[in-house]
Protein backbone atom coordinates (compact mmCIF):
# COMPACT_ATOMS: atom_id res chain seq x y z
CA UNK A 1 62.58 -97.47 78.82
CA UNK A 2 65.59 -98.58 80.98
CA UNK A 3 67.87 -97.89 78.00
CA UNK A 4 66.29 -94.11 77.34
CA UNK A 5 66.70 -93.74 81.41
CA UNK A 6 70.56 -95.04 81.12
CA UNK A 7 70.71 -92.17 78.03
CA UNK A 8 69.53 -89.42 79.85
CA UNK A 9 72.19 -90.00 82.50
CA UNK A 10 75.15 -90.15 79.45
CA UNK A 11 74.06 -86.87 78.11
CA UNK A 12 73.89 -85.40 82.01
CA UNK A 13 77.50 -86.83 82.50
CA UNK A 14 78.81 -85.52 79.20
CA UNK A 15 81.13 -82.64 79.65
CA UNK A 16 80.52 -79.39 77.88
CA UNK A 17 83.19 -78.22 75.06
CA UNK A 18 85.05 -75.94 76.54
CA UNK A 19 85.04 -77.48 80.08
CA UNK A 20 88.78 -78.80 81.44
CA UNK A 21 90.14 -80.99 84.16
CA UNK A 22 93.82 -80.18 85.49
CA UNK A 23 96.10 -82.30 88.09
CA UNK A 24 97.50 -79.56 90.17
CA UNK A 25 100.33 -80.29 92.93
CA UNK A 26 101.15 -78.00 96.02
CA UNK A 27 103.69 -78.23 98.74
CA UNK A 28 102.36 -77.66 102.30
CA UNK A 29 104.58 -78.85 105.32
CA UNK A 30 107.26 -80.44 103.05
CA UNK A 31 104.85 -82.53 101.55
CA UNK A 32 103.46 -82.12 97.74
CA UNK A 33 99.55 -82.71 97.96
CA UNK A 34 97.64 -83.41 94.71
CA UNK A 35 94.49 -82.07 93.21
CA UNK A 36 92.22 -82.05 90.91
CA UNK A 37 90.53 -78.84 88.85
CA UNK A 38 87.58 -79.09 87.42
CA UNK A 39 86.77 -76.03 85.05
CA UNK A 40 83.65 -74.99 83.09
CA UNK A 41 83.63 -73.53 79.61
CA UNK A 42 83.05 -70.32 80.64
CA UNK A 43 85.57 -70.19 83.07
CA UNK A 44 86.85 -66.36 84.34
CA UNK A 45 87.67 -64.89 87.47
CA UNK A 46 84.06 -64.50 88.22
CA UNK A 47 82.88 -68.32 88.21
CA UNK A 48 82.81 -69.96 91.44
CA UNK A 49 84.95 -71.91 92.65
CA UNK A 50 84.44 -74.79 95.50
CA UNK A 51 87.53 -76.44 96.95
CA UNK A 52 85.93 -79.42 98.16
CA UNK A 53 87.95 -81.84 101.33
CA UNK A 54 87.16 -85.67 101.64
CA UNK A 55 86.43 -87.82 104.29
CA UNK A 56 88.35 -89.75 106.91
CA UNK A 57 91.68 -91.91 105.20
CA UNK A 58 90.17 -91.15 101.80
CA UNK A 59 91.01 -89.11 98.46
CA UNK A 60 89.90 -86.77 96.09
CA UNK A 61 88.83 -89.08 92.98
CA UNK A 62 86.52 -90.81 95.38
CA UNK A 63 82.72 -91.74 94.61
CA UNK A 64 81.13 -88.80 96.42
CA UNK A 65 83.66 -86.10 95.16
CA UNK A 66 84.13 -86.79 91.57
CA UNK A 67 80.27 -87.16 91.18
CA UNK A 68 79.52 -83.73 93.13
CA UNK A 69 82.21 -82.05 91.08
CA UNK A 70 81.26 -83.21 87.66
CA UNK A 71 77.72 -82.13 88.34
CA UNK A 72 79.09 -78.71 89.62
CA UNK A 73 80.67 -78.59 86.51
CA UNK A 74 77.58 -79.33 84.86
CA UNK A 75 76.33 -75.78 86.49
CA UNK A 76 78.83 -73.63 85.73
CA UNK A 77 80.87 -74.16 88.44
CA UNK A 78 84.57 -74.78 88.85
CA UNK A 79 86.14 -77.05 91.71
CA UNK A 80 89.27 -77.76 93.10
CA UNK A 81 89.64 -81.48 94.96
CA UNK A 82 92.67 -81.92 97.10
CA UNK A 83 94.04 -84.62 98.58
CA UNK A 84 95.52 -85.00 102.34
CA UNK A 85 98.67 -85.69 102.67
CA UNK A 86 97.54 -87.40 105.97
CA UNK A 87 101.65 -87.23 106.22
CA UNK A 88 102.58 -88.82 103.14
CA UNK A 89 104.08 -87.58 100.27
CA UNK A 90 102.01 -87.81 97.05
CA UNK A 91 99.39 -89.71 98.89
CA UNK A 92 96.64 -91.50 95.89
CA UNK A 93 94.02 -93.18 96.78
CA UNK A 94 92.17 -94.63 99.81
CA UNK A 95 94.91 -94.69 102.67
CA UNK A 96 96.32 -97.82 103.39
CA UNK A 97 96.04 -99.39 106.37
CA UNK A 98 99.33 -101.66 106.42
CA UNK A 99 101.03 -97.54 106.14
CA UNK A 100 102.06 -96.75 110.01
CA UNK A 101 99.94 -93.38 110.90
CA UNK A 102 101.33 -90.05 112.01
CA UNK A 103 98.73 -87.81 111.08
CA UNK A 104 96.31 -85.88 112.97
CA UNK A 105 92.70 -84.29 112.85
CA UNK A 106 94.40 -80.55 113.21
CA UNK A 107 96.85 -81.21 110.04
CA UNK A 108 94.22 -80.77 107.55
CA UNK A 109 93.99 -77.10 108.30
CA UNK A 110 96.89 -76.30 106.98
CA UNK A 111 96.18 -78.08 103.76
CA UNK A 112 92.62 -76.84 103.14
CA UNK A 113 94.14 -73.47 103.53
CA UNK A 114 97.13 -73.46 101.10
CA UNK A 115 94.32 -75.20 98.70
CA UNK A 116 91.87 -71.74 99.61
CA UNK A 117 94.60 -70.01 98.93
CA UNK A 118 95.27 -71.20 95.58
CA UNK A 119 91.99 -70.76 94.70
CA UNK A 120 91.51 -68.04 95.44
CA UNK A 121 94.39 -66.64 92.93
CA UNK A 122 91.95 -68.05 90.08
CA UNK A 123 88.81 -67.14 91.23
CA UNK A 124 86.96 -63.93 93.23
CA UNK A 125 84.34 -66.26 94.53
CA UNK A 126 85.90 -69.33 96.36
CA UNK A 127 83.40 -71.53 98.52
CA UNK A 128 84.98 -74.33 101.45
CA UNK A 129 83.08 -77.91 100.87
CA UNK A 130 83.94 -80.62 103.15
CA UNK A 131 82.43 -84.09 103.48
CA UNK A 132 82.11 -86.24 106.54
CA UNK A 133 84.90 -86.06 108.74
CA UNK A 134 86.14 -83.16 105.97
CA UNK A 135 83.23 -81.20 106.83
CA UNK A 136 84.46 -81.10 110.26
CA UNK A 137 87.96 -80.61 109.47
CA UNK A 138 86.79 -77.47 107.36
CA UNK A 139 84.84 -75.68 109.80
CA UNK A 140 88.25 -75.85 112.32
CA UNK A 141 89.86 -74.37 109.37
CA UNK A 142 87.52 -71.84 108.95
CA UNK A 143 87.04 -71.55 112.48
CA UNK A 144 90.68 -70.69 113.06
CA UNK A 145 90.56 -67.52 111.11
CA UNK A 146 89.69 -64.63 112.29
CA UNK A 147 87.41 -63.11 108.77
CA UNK A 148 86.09 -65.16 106.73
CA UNK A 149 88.42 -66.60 104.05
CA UNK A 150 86.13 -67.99 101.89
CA UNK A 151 82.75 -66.61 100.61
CA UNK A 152 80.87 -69.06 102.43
CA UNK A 153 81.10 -73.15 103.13
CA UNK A 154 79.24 -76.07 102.33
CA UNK A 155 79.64 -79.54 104.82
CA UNK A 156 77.65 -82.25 103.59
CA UNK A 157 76.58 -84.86 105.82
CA UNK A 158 79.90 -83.30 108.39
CA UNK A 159 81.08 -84.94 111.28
CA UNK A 160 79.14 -84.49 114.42
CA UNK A 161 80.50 -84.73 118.45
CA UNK A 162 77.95 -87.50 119.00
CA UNK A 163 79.38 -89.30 115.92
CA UNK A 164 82.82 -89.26 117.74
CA UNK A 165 81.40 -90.48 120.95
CA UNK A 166 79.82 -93.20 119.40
CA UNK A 167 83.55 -93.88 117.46
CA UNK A 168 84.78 -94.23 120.88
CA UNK A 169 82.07 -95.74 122.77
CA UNK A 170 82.26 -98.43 120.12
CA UNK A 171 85.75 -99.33 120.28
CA UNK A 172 86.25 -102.60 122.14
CA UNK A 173 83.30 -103.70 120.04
CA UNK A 174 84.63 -103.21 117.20
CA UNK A 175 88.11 -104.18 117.73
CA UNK A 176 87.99 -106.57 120.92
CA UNK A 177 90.03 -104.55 123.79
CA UNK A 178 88.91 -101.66 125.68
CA UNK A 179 89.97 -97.95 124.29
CA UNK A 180 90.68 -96.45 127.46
CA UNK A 181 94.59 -98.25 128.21
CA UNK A 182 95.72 -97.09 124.61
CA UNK A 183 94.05 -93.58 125.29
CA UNK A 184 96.01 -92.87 128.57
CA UNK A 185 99.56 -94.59 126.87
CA UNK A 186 98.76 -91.80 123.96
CA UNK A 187 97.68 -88.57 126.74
CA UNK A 188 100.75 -89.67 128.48
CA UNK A 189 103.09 -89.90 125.96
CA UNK A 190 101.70 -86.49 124.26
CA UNK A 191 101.85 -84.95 127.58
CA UNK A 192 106.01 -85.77 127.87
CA UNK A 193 107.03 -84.63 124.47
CA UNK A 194 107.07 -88.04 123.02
CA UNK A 195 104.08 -87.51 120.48
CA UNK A 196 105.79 -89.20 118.06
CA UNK A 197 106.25 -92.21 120.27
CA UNK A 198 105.18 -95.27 118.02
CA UNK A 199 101.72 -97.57 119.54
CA UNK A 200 101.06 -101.00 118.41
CA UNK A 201 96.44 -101.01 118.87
CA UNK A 202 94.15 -103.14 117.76
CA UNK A 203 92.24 -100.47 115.67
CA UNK A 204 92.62 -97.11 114.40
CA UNK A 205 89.54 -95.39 112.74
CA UNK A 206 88.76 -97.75 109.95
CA UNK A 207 92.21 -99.91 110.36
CA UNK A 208 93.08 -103.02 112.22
CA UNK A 209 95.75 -103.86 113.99
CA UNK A 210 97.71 -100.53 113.54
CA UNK A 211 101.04 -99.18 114.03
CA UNK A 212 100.25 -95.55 115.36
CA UNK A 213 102.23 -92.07 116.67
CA UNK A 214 100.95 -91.26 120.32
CA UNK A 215 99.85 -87.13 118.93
CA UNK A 216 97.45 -89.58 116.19
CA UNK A 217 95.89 -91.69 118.40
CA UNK A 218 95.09 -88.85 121.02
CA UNK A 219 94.19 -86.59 118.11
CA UNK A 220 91.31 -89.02 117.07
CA UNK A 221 89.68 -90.64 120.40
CA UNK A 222 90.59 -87.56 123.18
CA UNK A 223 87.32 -85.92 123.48
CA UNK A 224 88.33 -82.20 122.13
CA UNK A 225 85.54 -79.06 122.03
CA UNK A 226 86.79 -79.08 117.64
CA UNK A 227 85.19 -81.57 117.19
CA UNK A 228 81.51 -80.37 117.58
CA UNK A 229 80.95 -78.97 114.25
CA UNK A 230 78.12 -77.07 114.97
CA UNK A 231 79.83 -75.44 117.64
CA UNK A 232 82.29 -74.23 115.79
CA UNK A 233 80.38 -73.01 113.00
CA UNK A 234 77.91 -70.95 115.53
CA UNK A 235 81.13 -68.87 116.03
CA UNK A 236 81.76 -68.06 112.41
CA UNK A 237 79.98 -65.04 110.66
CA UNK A 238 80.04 -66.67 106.88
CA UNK A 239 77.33 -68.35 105.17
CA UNK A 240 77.36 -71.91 105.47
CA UNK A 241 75.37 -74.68 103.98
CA UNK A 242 74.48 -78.20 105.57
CA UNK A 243 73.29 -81.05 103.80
CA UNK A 244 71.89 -84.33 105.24
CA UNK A 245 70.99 -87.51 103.73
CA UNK A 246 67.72 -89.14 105.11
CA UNK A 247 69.54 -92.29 105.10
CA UNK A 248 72.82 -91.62 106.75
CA UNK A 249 73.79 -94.22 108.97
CA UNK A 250 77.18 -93.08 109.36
CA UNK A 251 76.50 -89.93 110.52
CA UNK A 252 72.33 -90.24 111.16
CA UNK A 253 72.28 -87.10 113.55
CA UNK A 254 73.27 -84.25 111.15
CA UNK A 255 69.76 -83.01 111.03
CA UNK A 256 69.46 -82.90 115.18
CA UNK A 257 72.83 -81.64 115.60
CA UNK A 258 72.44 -78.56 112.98
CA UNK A 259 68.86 -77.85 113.32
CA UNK A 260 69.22 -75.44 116.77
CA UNK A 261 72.09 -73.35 115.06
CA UNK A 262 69.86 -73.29 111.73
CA UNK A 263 66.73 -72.29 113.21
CA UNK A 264 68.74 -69.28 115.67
CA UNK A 265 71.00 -68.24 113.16
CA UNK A 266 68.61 -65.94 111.04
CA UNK A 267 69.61 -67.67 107.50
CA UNK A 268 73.02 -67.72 107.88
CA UNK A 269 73.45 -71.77 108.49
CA UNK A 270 70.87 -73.51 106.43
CA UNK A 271 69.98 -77.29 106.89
CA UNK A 272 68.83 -79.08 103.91
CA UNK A 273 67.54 -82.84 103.61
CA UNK A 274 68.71 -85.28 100.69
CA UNK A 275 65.60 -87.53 100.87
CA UNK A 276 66.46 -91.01 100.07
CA UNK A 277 70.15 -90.51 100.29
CA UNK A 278 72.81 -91.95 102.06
CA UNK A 279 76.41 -90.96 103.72
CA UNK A 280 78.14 -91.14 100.18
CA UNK A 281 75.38 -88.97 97.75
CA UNK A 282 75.71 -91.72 94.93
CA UNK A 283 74.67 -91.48 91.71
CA UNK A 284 71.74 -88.97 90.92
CA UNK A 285 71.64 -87.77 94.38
CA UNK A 286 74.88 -86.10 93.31
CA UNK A 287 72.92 -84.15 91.25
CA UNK A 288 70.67 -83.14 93.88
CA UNK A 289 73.83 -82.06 96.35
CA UNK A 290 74.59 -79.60 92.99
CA UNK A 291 71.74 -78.51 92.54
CA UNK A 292 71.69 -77.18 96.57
CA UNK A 293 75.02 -76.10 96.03
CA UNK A 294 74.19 -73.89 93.04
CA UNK A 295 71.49 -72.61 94.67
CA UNK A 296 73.10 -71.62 97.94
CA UNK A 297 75.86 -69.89 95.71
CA UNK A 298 73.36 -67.58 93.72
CA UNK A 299 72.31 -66.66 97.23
CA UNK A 300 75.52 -65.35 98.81
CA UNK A 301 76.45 -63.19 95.02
């Protein structure tokens, strides 16, 4: 039986005839940012298209991407994964931590939107996806334009302001000295003009021992309104899709951060639950994130 199970998940993989996967590269800021596009057979101007944004210091041929887009594919649906330049040129890959950081939460706007943008020259129907810290990163971009520029959004298991306070609340525990004399070194220094003052701290995000800019460090552990996702997308008009997993523990609060805006917002957020899932949607739940995608896309046509 285990072999006719292992089957069933080749022939789900296997890519239709007709379907196509393109490296595309883009120059935003003076950087060129790489991509990936994901077509189905029946590719026109009328398939959707989702331009999906990773999580924090990773990449667009990660786990949780690849498998989501593939099984978009597998629906008829085109995607576009970029990478951020998280201020290197050509960046591949998960970042590396040795790699000095001058890059900020606010710079992925930019990106995302020269990525929409592109799309949007392929396809009539372009959706924003965004996962974990992308999530949050693509509500600010949405959040920063005025109409909607995107026929509606899809954050699975996004950032959440009480997953930031918990980044920072955890910070001498995790990296044995207190966060607060490195936070008012990097406030002070943005405050001057010298943002792109260099810090020696014991951690940044996921990284050890880090060589920082001032603007990055405040950018990630200053307590700023952007980055309470649901906040932001409460001011937006544009459908928008959340998905938990029931087994986040990474971000475990999704459903309690979303469910006020979902239940107020008269179908225009929806929550949804991944039961059994956790923060990275591996393997067949990847199916089941498609599956709500697809769904939620028939809905806004």
């Amino acid at each position: 039986m285990r072999w006719l199970m292992g089957l069933a998940v080749l022939l789900l993989l296997a890519r239709p005839a007709g379907a196509a996967e393109q490296e595309l590269e883009l120059s935003v800021d003076g950087r060129t940012t790489l991509a990936t596009l994901r077509t189905p057979a029946a590719m026109g101007p009328d398939t959707p298209l989702v331009v999906m944004t990773h999580g924090t210091l990773a990449h667009k041929d990660m786990e949780v991407i690849q498998g989501v887009a593939k099984a978009l594919e597998q629906r008829g649906i085109a995607s576009l994964a970029h990478t951020l330049s998280l201020g290197i040129d050509r960046r591949k890959g998960m970042y590396d931590c040795a790699v000095r950081h001058d890059h900020t939460a606010g710079d992925a706007v930019a990106e995302i939107g020269a990525w929409v943008e592109k799309a949007k020259a392929m396809s009539r129907q372009v959706f924003a996806f965004g996962h974990s810290r992308g999530g949050n990163q693509v509500a600010r971009y949405l959040a920063a334009n005025e109409t909607s520029p995107v026929a509606g959004a899809v954050l699975l298991a996004p950032a959440t302001a009480k997953a930031e306070a918990d980044l920072r609340a955890s910070y001498a525990q995790t990296y044995g000295k207190p966060l607060e004399p490195f936070l008012e070194q990097a406030t002070k220094a943005v405050a001057a003009g010298r943002g792109g003052e260099w810090m020696d701290v014991p951690g940044f995000i996921y990284c050890r021992n880090a060589v920082v800019t001032a603007r990055a460090f405040a950018s990630f552990y200053v307590a700023d309104a952007a980055q309470d996702t649901a906040a932001l997308l409460a001011r937006m008009k544009l459908p928008v899709l959340v998905l938990a997993a029931t087994k986040d523990t990474v971000v475990p609060d999704v459903v309690a951060s979303f469910a006020p805006l979902a239940d107020s917002s008269g179908g225009r957020v929806q929550l949804d639950k991944i039961e059994d899932a956790d923060h990275f949607f591996r393997d067949l739940f990847a199916e089941d994130v498609a599956d709500r995608i697809a769904e939620f896309i028939k809905q806004t046509r």
